[in-house]
C-alpha atoms as a PDB file:
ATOM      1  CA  UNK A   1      15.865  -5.894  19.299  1.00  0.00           C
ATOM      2  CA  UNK A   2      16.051  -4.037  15.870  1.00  0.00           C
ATOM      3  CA  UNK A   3      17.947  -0.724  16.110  1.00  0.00           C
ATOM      4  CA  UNK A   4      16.312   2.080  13.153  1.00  0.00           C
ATOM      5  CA  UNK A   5      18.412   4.825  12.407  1.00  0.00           C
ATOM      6  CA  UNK A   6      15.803   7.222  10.966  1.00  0.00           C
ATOM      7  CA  UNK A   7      11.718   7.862  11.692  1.00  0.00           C
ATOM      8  CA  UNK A   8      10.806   6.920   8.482  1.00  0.00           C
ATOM      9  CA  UNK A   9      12.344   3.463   9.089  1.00  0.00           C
ATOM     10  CA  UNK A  10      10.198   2.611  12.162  1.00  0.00           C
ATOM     11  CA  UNK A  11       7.345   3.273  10.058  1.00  0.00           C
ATOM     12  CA  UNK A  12       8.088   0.864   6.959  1.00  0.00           C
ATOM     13  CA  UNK A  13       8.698  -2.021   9.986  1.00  0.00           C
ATOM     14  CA  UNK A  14       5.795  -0.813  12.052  1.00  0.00           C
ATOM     15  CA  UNK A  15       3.131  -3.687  13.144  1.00  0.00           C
ATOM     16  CA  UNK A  16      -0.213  -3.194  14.836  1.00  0.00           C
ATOM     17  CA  UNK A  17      -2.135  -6.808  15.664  1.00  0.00           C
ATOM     18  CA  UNK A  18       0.532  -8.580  13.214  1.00  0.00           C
ATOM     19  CA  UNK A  19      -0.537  -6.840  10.634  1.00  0.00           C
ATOM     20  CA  UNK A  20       1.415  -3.347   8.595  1.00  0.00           C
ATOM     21  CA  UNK A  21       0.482   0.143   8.896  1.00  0.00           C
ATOM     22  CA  UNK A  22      -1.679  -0.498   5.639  1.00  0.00           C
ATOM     23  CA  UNK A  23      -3.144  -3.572   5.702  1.00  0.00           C
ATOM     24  CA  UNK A  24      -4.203  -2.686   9.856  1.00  0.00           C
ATOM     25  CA  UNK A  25      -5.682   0.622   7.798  1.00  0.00           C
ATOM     26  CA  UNK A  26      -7.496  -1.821   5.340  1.00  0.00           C
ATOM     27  CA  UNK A  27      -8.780  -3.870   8.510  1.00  0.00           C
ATOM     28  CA  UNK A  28     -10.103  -0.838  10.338  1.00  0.00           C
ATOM     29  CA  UNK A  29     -11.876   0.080   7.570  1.00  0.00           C
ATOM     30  CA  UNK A  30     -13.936  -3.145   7.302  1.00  0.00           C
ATOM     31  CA  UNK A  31     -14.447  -2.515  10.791  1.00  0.00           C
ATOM     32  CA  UNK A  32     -15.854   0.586  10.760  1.00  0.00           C
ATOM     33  CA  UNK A  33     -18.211  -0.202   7.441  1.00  0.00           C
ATOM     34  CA  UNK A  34     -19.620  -3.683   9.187  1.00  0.00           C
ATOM     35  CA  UNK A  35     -20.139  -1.510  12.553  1.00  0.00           C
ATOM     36  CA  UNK A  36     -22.489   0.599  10.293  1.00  0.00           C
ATOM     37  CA  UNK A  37     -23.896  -2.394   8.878  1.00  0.00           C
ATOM     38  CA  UNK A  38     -24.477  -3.667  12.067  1.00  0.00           C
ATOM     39  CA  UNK A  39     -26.068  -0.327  13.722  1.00  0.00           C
ATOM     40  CA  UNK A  40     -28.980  -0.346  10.465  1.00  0.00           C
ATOM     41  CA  UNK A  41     -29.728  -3.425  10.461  1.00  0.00           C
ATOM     42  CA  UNK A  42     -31.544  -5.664  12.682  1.00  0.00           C
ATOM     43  CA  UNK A  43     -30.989  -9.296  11.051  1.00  0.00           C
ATOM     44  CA  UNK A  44     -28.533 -11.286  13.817  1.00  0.00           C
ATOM     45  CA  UNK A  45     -28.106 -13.481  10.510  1.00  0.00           C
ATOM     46  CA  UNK A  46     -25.956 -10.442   9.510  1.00  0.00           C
ATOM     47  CA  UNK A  47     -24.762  -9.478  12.522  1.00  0.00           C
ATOM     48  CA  UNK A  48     -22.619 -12.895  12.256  1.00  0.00           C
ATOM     49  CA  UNK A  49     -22.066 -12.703   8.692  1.00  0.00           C
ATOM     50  CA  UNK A  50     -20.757  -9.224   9.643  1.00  0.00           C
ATOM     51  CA  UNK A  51     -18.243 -10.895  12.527  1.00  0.00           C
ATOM     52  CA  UNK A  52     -17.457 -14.192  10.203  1.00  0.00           C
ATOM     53  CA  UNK A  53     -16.243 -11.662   7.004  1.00  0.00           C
ATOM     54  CA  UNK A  54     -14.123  -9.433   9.523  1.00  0.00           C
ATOM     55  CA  UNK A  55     -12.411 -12.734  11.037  1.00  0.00           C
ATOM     56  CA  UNK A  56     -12.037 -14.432   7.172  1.00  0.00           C
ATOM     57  CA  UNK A  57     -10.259 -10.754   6.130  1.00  0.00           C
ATOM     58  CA  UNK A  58      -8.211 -10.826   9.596  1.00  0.00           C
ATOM     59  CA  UNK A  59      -7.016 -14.362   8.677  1.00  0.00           C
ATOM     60  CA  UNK A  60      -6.308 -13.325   4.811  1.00  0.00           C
ATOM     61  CA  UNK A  61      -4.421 -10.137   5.617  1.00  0.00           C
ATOM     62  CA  UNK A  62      -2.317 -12.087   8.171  1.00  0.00           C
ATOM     63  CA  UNK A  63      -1.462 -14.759   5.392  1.00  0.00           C
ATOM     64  CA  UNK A  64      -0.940 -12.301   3.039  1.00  0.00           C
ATOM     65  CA  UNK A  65       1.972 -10.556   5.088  1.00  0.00           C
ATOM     66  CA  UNK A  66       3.322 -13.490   6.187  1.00  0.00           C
ATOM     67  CA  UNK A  67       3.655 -15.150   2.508  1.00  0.00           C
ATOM     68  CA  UNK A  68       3.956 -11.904  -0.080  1.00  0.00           C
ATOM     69  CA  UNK A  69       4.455 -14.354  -3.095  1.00  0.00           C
ATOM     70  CA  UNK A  70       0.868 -14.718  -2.873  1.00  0.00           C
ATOM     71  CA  UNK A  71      -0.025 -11.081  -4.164  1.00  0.00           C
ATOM     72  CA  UNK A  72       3.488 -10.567  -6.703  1.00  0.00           C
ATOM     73  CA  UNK A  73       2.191  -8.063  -9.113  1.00  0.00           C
ATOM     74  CA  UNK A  74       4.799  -7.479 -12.680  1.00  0.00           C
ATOM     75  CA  UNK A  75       6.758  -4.039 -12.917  1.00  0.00           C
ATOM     76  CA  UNK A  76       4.027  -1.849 -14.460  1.00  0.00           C
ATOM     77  CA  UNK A  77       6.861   0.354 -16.305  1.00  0.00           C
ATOM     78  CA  UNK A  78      10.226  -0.803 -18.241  1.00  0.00           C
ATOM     79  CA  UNK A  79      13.406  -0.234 -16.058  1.00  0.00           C
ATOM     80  CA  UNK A  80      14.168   1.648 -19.247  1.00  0.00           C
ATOM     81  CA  UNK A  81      12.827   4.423 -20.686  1.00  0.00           C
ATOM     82  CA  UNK A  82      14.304   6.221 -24.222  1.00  0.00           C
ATOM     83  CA  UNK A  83      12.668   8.719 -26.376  1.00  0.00           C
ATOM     84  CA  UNK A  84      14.675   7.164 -29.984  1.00  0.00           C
ATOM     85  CA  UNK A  85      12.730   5.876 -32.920  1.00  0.00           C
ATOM     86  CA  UNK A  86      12.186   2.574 -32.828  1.00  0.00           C
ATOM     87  CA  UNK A  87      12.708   1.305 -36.618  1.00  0.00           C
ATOM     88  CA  UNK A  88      11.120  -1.815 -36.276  1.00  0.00           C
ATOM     89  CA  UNK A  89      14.219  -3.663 -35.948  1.00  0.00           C
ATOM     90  CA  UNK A  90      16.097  -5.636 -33.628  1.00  0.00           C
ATOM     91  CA  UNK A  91      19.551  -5.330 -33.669  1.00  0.00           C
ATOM     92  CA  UNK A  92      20.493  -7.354 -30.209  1.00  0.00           C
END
């Protein structure tokens, strides 16, 4: 059993259904939106569609976790930032 020293450290490991704090939050979500989809309309084509989309983004969040190359973003900023000139030349 893992031993956390601090709160904030049970909440970076925490997982609900296999899934993270977030990506449970992003599941809920669909949830909640294809329950109101489901309440105004009356189409059981949709009401499966509805079901079949929650299960397909169940399945993709799970993979997603369980293999993070998929979804490796680049560094948005440089590891170094400097306010000098830059002359236009490289002297490395």
């Amino acid at each position: 059993m893992k031993k956390f020293e601090v709160y904030r450290n049970i909440r970076k490991e925490a997982i609900i259904f296999g899934l993270p704090v977030s990506l449970f939050a992003v599941m809920m979500i669909s949830i909640v939106a294809s329950l109101l989809v489901v309440i105004f309309s009356f189409s059981f084509e949709i009401i499966i569609g509805v079901l079949i989309f929650n299960s397909v983004l169940y399945i993709m969040l799970i993979r997603i976790y369980s293999n993070p190359q998929l979804l490796q973003f680049p560094a948005s900023f440089p590891d170094i930032i400097s306010n000098k000139r830059n002359s236009g030349f490289d002297y490395e």
